[in-house]
PDB file of N, CA and C in Angstrom:
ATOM      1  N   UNK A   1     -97.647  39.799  20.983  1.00  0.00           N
ATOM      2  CA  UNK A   1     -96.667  38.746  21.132  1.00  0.00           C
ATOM      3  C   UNK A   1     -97.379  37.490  21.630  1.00  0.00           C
ATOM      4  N   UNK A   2     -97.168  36.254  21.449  1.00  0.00           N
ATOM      5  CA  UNK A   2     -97.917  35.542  21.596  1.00  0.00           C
ATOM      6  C   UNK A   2     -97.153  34.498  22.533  1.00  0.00           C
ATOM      7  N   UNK A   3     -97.719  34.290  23.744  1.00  0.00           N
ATOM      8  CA  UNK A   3     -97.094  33.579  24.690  1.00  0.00           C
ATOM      9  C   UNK A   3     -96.834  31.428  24.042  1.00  0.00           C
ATOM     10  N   UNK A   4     -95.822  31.183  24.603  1.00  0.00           N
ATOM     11  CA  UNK A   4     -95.201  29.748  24.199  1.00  0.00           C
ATOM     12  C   UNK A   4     -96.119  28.838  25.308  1.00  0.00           C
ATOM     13  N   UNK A   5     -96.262  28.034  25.485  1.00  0.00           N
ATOM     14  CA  UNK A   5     -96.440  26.948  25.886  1.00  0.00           C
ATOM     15  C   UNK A   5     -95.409  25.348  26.141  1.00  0.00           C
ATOM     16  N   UNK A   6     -94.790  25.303  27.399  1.00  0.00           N
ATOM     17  CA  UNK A   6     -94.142  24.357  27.246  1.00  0.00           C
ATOM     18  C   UNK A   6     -94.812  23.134  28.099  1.00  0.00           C
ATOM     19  N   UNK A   7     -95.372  22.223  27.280  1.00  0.00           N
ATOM     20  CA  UNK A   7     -96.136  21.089  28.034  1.00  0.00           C
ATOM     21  C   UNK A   7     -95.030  20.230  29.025  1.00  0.00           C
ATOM     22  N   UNK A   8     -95.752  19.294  29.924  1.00  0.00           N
ATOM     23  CA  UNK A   8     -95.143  18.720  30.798  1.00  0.00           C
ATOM     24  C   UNK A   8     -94.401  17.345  30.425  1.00  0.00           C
ATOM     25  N   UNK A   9     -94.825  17.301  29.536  1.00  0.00           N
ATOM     26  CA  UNK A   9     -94.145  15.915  28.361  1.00  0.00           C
ATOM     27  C   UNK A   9     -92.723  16.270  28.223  1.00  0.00           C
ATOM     28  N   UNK A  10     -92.775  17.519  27.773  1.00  0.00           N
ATOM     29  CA  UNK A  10     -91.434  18.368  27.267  1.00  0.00           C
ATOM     30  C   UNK A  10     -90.523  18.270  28.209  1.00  0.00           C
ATOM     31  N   UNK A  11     -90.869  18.986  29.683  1.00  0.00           N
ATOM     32  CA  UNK A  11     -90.235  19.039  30.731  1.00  0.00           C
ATOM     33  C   UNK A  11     -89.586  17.698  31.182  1.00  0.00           C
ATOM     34  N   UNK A  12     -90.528  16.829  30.910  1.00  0.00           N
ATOM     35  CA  UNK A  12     -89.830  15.461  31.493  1.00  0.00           C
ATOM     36  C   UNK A  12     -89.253  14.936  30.865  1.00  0.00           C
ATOM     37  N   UNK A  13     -89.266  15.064  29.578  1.00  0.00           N
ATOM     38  CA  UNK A  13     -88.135  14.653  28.584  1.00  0.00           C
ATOM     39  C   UNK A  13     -87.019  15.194  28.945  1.00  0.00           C
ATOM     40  N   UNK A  14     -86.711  16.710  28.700  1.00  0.00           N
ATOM     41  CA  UNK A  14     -85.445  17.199  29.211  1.00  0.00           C
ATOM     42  C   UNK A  14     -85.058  17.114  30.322  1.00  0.00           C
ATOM     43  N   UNK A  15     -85.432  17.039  31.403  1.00  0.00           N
ATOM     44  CA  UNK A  15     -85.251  16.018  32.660  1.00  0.00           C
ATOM     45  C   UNK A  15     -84.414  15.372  32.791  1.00  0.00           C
ATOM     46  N   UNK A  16     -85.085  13.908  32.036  1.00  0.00           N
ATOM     47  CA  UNK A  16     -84.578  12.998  31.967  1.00  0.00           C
ATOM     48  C   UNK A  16     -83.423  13.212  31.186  1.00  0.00           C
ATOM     49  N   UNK A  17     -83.148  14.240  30.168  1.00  0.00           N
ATOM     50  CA  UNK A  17     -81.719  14.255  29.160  1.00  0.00           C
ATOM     51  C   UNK A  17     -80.886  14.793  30.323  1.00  0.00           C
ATOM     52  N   UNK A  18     -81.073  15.882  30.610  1.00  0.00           N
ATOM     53  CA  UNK A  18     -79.993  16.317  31.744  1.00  0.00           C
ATOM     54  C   UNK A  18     -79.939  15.485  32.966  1.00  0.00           C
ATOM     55  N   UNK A  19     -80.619  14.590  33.413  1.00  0.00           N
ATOM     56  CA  UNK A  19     -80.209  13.508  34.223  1.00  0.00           C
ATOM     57  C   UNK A  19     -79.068  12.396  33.594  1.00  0.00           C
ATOM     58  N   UNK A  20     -79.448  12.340  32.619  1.00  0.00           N
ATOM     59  CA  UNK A  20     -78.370  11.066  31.642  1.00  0.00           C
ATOM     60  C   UNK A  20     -77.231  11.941  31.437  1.00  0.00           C
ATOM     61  N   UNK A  21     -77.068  13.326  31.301  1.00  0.00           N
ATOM     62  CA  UNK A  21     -76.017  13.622  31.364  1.00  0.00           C
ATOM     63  C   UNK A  21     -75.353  13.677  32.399  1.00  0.00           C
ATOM     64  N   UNK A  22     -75.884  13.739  33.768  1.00  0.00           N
ATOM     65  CA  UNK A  22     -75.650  13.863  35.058  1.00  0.00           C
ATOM     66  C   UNK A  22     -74.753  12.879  35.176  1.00  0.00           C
ATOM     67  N   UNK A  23     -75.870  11.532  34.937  1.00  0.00           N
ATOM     68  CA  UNK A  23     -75.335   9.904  35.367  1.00  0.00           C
ATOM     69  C   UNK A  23     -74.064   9.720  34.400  1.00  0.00           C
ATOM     70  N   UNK A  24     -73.482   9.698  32.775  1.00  0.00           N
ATOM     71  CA  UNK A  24     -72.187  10.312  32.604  1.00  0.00           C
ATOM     72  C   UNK A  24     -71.027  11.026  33.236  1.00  0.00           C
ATOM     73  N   UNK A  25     -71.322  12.453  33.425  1.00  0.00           N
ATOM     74  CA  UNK A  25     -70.565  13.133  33.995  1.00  0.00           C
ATOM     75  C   UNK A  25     -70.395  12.542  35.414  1.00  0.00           C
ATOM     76  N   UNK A  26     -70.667  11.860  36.200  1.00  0.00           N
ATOM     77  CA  UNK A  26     -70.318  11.030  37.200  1.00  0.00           C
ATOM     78  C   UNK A  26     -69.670   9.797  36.906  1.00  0.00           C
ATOM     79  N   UNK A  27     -69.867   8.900  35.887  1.00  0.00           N
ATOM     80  CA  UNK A  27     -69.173   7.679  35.689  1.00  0.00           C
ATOM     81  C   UNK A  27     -68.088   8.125  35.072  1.00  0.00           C
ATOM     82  N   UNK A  28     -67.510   9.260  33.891  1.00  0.00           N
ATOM     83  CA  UNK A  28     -66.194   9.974  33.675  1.00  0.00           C
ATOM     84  C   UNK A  28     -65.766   9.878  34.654  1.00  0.00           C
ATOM     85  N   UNK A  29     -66.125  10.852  35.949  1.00  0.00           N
ATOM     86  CA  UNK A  29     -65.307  11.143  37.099  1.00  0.00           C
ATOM     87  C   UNK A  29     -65.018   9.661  37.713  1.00  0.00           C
ATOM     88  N   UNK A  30     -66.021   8.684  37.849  1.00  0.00           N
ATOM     89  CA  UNK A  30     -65.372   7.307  38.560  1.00  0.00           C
ATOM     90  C   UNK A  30     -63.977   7.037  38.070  1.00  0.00           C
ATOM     91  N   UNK A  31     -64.567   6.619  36.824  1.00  0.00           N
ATOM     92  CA  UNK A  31     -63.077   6.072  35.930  1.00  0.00           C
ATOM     93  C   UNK A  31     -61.886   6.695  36.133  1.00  0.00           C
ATOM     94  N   UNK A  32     -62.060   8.429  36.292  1.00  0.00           N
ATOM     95  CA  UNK A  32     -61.045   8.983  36.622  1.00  0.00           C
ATOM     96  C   UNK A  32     -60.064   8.277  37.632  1.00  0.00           C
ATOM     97  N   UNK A  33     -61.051   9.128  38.749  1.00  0.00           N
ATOM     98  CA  UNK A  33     -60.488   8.295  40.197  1.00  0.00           C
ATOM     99  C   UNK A  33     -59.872   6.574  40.012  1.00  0.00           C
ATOM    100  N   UNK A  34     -60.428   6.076  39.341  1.00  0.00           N
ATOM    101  CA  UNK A  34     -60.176   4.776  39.302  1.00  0.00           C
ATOM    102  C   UNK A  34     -58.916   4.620  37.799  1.00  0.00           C
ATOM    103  N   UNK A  35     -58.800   5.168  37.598  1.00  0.00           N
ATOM    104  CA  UNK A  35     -57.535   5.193  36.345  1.00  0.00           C
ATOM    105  C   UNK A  35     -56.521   5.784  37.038  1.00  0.00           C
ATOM    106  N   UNK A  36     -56.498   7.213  37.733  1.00  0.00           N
ATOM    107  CA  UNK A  36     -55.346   7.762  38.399  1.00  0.00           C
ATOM    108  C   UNK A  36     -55.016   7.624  40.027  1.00  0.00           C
ATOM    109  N   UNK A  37     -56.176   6.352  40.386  1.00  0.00           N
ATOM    110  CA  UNK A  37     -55.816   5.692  41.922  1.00  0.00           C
ATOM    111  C   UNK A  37     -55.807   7.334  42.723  1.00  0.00           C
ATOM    112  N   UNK A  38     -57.194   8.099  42.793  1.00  0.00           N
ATOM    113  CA  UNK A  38     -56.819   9.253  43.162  1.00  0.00           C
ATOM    114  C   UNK A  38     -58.095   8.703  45.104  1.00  0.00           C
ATOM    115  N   UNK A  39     -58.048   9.596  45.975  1.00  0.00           N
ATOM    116  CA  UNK A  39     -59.113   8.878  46.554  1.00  0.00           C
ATOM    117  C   UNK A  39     -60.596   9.451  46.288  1.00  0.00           C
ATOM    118  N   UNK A  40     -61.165   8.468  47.186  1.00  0.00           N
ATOM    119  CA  UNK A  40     -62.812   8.094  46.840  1.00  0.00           C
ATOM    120  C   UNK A  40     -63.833   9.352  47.067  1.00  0.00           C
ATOM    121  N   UNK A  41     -63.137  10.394  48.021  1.00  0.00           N
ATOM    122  CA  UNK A  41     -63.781  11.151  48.534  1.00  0.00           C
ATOM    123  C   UNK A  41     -63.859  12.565  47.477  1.00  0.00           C
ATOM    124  N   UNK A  42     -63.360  12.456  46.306  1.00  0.00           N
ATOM    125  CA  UNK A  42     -62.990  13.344  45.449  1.00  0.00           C
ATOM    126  C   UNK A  42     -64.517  12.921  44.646  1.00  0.00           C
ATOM    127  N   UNK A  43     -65.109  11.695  44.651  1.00  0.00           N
ATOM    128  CA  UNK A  43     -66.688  12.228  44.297  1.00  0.00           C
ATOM    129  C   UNK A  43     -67.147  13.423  44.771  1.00  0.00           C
ATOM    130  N   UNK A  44     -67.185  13.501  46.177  1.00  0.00           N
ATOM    131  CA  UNK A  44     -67.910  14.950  46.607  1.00  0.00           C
ATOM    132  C   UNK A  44     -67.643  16.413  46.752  1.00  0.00           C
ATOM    133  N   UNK A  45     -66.118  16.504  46.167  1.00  0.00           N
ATOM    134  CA  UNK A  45     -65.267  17.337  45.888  1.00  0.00           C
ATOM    135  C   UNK A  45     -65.238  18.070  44.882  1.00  0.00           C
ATOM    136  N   UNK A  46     -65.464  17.190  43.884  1.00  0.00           N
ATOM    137  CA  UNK A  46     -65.619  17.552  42.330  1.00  0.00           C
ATOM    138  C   UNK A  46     -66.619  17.602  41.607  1.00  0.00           C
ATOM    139  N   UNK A  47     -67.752  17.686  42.826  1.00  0.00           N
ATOM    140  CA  UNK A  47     -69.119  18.059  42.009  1.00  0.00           C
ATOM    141  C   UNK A  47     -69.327  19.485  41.117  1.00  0.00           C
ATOM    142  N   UNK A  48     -68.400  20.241  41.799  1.00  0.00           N
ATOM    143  CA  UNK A  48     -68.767  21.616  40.729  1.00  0.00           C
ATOM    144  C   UNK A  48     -68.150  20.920  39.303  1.00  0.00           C
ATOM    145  N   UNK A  49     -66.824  20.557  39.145  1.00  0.00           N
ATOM    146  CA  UNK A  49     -66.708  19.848  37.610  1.00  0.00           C
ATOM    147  C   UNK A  49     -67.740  18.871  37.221  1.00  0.00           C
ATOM    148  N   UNK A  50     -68.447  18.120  38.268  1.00  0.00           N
ATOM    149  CA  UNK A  50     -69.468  17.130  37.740  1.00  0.00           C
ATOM    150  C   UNK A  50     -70.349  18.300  36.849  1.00  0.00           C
ATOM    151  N   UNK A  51     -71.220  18.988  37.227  1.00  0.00           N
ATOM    152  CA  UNK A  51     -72.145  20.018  37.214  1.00  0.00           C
ATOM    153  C   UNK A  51     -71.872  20.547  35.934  1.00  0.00           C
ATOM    154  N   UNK A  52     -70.710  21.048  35.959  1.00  0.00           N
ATOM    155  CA  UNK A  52     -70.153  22.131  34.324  1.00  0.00           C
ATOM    156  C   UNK A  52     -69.811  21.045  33.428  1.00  0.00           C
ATOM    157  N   UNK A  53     -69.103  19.972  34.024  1.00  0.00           N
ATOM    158  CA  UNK A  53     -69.591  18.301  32.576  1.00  0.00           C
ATOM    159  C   UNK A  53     -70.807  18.232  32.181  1.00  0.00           C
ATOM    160  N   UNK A  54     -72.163  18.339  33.353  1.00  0.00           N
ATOM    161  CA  UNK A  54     -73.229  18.122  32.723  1.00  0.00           C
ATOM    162  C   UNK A  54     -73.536  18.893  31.861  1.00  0.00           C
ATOM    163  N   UNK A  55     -73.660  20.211  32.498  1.00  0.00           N
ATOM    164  CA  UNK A  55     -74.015  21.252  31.055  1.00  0.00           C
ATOM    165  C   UNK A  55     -73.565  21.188  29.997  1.00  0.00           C
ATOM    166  N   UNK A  56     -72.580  21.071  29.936  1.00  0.00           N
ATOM    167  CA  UNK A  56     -71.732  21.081  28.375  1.00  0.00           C
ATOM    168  C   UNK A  56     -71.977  19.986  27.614  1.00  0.00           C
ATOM    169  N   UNK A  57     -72.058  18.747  28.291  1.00  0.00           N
ATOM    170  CA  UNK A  57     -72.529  17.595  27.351  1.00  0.00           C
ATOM    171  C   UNK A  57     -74.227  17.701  26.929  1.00  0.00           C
ATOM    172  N   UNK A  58     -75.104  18.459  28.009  1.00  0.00           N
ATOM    173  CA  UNK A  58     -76.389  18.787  27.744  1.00  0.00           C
ATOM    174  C   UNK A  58     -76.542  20.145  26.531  1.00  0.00           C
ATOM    175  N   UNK A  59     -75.609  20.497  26.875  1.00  0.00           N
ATOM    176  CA  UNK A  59     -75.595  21.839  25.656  1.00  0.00           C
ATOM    177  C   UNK A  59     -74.888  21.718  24.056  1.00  0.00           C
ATOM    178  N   UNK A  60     -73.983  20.464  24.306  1.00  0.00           N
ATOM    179  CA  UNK A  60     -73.890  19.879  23.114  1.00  0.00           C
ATOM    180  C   UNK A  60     -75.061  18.863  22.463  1.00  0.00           C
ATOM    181  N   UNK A  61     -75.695  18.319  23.396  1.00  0.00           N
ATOM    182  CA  UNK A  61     -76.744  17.477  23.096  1.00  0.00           C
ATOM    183  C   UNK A  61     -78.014  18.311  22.211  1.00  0.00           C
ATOM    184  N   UNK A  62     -78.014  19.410  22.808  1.00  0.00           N
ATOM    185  CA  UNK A  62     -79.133  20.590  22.372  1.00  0.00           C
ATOM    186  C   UNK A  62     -78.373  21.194  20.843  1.00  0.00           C
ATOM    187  N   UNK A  63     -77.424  21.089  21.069  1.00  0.00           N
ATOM    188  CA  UNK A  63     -76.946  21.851  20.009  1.00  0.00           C
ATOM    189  C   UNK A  63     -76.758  20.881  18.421  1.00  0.00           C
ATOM    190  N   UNK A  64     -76.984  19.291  18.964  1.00  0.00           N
ATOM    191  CA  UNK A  64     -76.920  17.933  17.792  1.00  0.00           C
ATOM    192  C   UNK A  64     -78.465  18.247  18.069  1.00  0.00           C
ATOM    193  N   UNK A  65     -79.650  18.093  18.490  1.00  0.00           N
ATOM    194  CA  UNK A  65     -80.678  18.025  18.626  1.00  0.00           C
ATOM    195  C   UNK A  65     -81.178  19.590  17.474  1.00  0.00           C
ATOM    196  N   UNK A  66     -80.721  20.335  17.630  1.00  0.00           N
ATOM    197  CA  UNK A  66     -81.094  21.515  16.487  1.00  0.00           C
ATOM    198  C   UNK A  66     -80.897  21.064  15.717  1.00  0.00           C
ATOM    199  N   UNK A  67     -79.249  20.886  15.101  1.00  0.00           N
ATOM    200  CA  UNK A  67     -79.211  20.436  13.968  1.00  0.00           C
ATOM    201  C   UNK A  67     -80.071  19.370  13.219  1.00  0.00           C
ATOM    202  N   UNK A  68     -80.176  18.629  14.115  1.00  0.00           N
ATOM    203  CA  UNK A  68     -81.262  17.400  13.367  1.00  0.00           C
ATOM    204  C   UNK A  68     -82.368  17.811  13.208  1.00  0.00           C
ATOM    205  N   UNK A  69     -83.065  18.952  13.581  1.00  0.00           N
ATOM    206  CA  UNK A  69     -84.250  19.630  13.660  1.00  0.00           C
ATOM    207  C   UNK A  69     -84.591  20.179  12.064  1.00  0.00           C
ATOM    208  N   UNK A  70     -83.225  21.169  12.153  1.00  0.00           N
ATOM    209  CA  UNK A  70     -83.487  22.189  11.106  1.00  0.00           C
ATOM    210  C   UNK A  70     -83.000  20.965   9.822  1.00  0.00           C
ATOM    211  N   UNK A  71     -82.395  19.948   9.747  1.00  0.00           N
ATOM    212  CA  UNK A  71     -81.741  19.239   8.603  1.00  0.00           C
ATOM    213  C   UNK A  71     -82.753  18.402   8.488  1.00  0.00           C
ATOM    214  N   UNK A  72     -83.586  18.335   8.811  1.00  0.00           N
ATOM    215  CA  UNK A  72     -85.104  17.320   9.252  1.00  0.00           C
ATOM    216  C   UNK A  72     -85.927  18.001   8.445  1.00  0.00           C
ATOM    217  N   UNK A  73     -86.184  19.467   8.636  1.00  0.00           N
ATOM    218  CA  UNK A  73     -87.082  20.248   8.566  1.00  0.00           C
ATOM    219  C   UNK A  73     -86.679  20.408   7.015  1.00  0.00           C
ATOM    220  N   UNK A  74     -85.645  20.706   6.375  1.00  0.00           N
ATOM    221  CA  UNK A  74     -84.902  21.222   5.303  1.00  0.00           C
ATOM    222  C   UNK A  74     -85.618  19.872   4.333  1.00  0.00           C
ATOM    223  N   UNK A  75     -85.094  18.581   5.084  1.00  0.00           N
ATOM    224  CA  UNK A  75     -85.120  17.464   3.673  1.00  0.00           C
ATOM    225  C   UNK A  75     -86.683  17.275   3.908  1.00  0.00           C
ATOM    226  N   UNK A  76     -87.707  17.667   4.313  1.00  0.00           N
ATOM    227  CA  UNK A  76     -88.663  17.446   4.384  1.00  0.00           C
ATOM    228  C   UNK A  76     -89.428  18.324   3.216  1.00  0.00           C
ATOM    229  N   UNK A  77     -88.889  19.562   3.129  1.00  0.00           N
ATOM    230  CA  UNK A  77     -89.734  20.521   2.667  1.00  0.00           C
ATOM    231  C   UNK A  77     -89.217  20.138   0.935  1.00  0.00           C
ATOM    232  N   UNK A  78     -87.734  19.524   0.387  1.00  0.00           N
ATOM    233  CA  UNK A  78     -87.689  19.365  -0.961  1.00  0.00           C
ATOM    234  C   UNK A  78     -88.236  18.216  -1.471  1.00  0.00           C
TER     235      UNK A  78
END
């Protein structure tokens, strides 16, 4: 079996993607608060929903990022 290699380029790329999803899933929640006049302190409240926003927008991101991979890979090879 032949071991993978994930360089540090890689790492900091995805990093940085799941940080941008981070910084999203926090400005949703502002607007929230600030659309339904809810209070301020519900930033630190609602970090577990911050958290499961990030993933999901990071796991949709991964999941447009395949596709463009393999549809990349496809029109390349005809």
């Amino acid at each position: 079996m032949k071991d993978s290699v994930i360089t540090a380029k890689v790492k900091r790329r995805e990093l940085i993607i799941l940080l941008c999803c981070f910084a999203v899933a926090n400005v949703v929640n502002w607007c929230a608060i600030i659309k339904f006049s809810t209070p301020w302190y519900e930033i630190f409240t609602q970090v577990g929903y911050i958290v499961v926003t990030t993933l999901v927008l990071y796991g949709l991101l991964l999941a447009m990022r395949v596709a463009w991979w393999i549809l990349s890979g496809l029109a390349r090879k005809k």
